[in-house]
Protein backbone atom coordinates (compact mmCIF):
# COMPACT_ATOMS: atom_id res chain seq x y z
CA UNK A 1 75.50 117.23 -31.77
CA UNK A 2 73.14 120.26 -31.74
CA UNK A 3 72.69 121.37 -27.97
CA UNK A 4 69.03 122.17 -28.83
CA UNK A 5 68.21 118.62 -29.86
CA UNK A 6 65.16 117.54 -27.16
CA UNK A 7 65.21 113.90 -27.39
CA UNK A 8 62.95 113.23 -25.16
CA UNK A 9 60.53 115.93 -25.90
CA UNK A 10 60.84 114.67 -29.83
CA UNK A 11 59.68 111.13 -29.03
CA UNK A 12 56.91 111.79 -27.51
CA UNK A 13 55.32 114.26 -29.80
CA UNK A 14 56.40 111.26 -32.22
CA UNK A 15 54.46 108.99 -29.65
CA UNK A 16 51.27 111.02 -29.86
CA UNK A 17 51.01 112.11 -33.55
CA UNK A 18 51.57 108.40 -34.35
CA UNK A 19 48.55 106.78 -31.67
CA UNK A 20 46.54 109.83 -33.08
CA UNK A 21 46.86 108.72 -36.99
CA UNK A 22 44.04 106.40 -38.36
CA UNK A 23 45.00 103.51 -40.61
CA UNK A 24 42.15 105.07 -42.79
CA UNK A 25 43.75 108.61 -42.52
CA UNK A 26 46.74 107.03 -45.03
CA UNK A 27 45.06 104.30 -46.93
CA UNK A 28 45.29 101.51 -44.78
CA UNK A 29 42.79 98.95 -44.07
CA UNK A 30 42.12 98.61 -40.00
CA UNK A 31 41.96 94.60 -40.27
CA UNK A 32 40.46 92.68 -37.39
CA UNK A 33 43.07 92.17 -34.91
CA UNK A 34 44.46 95.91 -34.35
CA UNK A 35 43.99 96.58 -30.82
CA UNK A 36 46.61 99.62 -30.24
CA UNK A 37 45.48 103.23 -30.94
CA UNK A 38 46.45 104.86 -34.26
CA UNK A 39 49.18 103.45 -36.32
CA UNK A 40 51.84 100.82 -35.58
CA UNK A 41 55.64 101.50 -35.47
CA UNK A 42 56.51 99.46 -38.75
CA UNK A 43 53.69 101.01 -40.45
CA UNK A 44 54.68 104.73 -39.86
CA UNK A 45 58.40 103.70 -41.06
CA UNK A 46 57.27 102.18 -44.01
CA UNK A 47 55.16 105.36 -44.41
CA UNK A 48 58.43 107.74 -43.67
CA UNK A 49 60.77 105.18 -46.33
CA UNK A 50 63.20 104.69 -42.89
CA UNK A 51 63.67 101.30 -40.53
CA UNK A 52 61.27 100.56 -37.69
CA UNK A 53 64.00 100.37 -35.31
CA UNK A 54 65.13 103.56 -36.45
CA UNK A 55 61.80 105.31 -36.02
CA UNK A 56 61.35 103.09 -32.09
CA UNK A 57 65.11 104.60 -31.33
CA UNK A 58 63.53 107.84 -31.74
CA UNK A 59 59.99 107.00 -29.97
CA UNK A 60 62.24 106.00 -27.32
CA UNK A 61 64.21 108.95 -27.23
CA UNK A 62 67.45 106.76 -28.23
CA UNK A 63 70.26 107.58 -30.73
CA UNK A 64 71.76 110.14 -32.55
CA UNK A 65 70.30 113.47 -33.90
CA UNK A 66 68.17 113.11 -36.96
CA UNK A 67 69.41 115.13 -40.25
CA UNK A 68 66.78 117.62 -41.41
CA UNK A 69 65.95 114.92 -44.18
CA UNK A 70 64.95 112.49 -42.16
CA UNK A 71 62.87 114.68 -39.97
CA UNK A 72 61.16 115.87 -43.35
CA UNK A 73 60.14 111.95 -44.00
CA UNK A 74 58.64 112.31 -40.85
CA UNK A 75 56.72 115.19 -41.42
CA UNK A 76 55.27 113.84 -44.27
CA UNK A 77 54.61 110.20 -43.10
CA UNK A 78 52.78 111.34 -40.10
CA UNK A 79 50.81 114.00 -42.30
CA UNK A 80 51.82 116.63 -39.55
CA UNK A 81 50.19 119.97 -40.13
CA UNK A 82 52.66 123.08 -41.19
CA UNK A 83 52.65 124.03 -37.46
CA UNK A 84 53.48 120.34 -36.42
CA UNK A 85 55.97 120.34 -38.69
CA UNK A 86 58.09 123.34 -37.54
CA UNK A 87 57.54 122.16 -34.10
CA UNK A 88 59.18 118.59 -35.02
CA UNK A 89 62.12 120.77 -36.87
CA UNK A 90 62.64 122.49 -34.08
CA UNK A 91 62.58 119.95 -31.22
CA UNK A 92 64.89 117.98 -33.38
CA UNK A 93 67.40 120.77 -33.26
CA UNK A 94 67.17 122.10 -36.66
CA UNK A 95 66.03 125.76 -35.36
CA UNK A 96 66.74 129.30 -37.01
CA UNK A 97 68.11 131.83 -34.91
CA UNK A 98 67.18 132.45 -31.42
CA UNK A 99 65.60 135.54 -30.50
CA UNK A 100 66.50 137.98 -28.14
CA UNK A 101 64.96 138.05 -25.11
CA UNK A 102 61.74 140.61 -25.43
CA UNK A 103 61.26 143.62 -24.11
CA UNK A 104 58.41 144.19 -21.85
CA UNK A 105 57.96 148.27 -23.08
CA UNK A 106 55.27 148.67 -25.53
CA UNK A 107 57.16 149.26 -28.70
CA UNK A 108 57.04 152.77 -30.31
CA UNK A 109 54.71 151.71 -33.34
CA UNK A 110 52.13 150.03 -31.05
CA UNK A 111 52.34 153.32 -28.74
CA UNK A 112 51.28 155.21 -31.71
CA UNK A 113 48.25 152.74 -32.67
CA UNK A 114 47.06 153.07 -28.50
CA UNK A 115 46.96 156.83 -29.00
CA UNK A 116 44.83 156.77 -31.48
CA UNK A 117 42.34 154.38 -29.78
CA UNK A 118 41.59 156.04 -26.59
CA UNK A 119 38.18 155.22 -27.10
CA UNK A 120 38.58 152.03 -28.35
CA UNK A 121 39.13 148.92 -26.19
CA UNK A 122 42.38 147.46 -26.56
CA UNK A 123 45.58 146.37 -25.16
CA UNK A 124 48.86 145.58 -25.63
CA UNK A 125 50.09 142.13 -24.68
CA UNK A 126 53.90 140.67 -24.64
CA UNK A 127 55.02 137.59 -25.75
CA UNK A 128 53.96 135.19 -22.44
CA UNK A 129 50.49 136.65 -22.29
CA UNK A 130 51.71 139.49 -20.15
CA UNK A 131 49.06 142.80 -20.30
CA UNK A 132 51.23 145.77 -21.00
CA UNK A 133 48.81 148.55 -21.79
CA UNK A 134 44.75 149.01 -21.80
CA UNK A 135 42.80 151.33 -22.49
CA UNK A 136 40.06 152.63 -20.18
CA UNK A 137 37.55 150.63 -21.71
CA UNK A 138 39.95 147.36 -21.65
CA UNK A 139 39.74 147.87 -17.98
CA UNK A 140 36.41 148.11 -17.80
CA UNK A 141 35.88 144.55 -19.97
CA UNK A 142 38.74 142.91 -18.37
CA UNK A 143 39.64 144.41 -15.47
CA UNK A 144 43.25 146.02 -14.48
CA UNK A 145 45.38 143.34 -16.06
CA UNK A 146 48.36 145.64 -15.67
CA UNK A 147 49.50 145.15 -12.07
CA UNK A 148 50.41 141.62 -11.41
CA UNK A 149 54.43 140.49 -10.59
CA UNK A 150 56.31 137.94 -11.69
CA UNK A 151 54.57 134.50 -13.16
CA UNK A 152 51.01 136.10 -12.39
CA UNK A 153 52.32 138.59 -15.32
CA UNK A 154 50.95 135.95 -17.73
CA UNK A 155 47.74 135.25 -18.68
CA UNK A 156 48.21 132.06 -19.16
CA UNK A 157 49.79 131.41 -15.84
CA UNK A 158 46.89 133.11 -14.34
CA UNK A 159 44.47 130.84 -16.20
CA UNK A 160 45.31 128.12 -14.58
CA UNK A 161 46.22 128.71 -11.43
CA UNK A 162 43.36 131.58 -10.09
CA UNK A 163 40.20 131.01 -10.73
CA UNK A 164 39.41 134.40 -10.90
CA UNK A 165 41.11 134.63 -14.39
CA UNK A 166 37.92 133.07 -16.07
CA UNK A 167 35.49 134.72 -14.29
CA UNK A 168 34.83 137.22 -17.46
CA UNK A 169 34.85 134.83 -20.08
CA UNK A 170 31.50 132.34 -20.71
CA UNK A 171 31.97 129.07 -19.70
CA UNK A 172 31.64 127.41 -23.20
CA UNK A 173 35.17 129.30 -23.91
CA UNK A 174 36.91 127.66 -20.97
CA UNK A 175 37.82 124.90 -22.67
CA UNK A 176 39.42 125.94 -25.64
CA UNK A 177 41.06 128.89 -23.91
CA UNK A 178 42.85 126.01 -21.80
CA UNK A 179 43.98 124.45 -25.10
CA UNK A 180 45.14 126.99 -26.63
CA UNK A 181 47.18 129.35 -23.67
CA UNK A 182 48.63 125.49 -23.73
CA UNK A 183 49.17 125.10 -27.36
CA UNK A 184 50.85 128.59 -27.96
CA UNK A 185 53.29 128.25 -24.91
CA UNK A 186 54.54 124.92 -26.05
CA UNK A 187 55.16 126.58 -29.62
CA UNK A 188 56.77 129.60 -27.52
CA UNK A 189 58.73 126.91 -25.36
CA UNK A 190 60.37 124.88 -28.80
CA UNK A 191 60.92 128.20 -30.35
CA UNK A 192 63.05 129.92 -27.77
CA UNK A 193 64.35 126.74 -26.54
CA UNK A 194 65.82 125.06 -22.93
CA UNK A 195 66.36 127.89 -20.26
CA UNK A 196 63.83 130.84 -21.79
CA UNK A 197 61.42 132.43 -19.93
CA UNK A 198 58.75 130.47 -22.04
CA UNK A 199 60.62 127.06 -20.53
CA UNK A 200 60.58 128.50 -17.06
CA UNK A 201 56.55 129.11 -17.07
CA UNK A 202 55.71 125.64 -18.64
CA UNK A 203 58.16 123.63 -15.90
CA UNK A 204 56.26 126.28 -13.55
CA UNK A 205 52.73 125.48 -14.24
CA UNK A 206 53.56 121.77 -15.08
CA UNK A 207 54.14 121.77 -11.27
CA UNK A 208 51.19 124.44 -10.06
CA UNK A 209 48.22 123.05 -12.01
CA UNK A 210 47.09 119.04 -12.39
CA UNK A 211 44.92 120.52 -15.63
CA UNK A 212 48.03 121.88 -17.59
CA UNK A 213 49.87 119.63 -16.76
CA UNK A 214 47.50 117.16 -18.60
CA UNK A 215 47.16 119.62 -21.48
CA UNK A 216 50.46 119.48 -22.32
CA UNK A 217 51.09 116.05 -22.48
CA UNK A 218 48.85 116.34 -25.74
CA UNK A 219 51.49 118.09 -27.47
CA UNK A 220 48.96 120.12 -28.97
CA UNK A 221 50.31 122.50 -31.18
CA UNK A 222 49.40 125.24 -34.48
CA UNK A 223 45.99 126.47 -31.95
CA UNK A 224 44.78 130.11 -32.64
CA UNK A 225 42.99 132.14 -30.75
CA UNK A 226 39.76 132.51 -32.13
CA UNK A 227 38.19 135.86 -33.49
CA UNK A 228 35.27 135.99 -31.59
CA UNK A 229 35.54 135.89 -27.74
CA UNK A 230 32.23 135.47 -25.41
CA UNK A 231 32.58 137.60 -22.18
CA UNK A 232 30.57 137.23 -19.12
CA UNK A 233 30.29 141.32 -17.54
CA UNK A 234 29.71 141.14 -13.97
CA UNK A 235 28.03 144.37 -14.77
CA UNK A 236 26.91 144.49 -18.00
CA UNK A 237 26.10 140.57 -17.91
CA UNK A 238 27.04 138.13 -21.87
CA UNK A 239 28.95 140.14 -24.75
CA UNK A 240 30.01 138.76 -28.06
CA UNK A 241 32.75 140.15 -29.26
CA UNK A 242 35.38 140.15 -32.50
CA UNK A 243 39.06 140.29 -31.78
CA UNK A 244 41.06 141.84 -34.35
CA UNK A 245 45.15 140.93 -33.54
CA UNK A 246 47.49 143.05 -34.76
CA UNK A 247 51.56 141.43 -34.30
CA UNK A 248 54.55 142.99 -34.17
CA UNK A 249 56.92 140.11 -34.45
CA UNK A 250 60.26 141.53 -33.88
CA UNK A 251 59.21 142.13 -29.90
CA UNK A 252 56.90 139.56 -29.84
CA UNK A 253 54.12 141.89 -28.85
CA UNK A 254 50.36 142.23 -30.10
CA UNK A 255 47.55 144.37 -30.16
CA UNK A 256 43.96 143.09 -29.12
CA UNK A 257 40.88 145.50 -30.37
CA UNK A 258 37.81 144.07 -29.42
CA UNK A 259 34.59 145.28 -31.14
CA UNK A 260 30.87 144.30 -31.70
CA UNK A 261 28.35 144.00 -34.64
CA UNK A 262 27.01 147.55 -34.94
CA UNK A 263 22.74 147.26 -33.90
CA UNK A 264 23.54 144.41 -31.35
CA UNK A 265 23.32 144.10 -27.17
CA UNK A 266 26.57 143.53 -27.24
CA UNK A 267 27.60 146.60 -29.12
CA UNK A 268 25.23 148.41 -27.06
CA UNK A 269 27.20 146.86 -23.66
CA UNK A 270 30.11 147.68 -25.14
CA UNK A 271 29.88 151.42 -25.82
CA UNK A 272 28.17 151.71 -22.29
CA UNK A 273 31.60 150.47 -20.97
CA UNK A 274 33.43 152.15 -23.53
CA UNK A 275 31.60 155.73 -21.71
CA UNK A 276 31.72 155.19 -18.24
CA UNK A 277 35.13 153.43 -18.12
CA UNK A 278 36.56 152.02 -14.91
CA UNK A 279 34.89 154.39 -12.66
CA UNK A 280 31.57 152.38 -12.36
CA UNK A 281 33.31 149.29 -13.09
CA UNK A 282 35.94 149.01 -10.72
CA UNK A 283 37.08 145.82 -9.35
């Protein structure tokens, strides 16, 4: 038996993708006396070629762990996305490698990429959401992101437990920021396993915050961040902004360069921070 096999974790991400599938979604017909959500049991087994006890055992988090063949049938049965279905992979134990632990020193390659945008702004961030270099101009959109300790190091933790975290960005973003610091820890949390740092944060917040805590009993997962981001300055007031995201995946680290349609306000706001810096925009 594989250590890493999450039974419980695994049936209810079964659970959810299941009530979320449409009889019409796999050629069904709905008929008149379906009152459940999404798709029964026996019709998801049929759909995967495997028992319906077999597939409830699982639900349930019951009985032994699945082979990867099964867990394929799954994947396929539940038309699970290419994210979804390295999620189910790994929660059912069938997981590559795990990764060293990160380190929280900006890499020598992204070093040499922040030298050469002193007058860009950018930062660094680890693999948790943690800031680990800005420029001046980062500061000045974002504040000093630089100087929190221990779970306020993350970005995501900080989301959800100050409010002060989404004071820059518009409120049509808060939303979907929510989802997706959710979606991308839960992905970091199956990835790196029981006992990570990832694992530590989610039990963490799951505890701290009543609206993560809801958010990841969706079992969201495969969310990007989106390439444009809408701040709200204190100063400078709304900017619109592109994100370009640059990954280093042996550390886990990535590069955020934020930049704005050339003739626009918001390129205009942008190189007046981008000038002045923190010194007029201090916190």
């Amino acid at each position: 038996m594989n250590d890493t096999f999450d039974r419980a974790t695994l049936g209810a991400f079964l659970r959810t993708r299941r009530t979320a599938l449409q009889p019409e979604d796999v050629g069904l017909r709905r008929g008149v006396r379906r009152r459940a959500p999404g798709l029964r049991r026996e019709e998801v087994a049929e759909l995967c070629t495997m028992s319906a006890d077999y597939f409830a055992r699982l639900e349930r988090g019951h009985g032994p762990q699945p082979p990867e063949q099964m867990i394929a049938a799954i994947a396929r049965g539940l038309r699970l996305t290419p994210d979804e279905r390295d999620h189910l992979f790994l929660l059912a134990g069938h997981r590559t490698t795990r990764r060293d632990l990160r380190s929280r020193h900006v890499s020598p390659g992204l070093m040499r990429v922040m030298d050469g945008l002193a007058g860009t702004t950018a930062q660094v961030m680890g693999p948790l959401g943690e800031t680990l270099l800005q420029t001046p101009s980062a500061v000045a959109l974002l504040g000093d992101q630089t100087g929190y300790t221990g779970h306020a190091r993350s970005a995501t933790f900080r989301w959800f437990t100050d409010p002060a975290a989404r004071e820059r960005y518009a409120p049509e973003e808060h939303d979907e920021n929510g989802r997706t610091n959710v979606a991308l820890l839960r992905g970091a949390v199956t990835r790196d396993g029981p006992g990570s740092p990832a694992a530590e944060l989610a039990a963490v917040l799951r505890q701290a915050s009543d609206e993560f805590a809801r958010l990841w009993e969706r079992h969201e997962v495969g969310l990007r961040w989106s390439e444009t981001k809408r701040f709200a300055h204190p100063q400078v007031g709304r900017l619109d902004l592109y994100c370009q995201l640059l990954l280093e995946p042996d550390q886990g680290q990535s590069l955020l360069v934020f930049t704005a349609t050339p003739g626009t306000e918001s390129h205009e706001k942008l190189a007046l921070l981008t000038v002045l810096g923190t010194d007029s925009f201090a916190e």
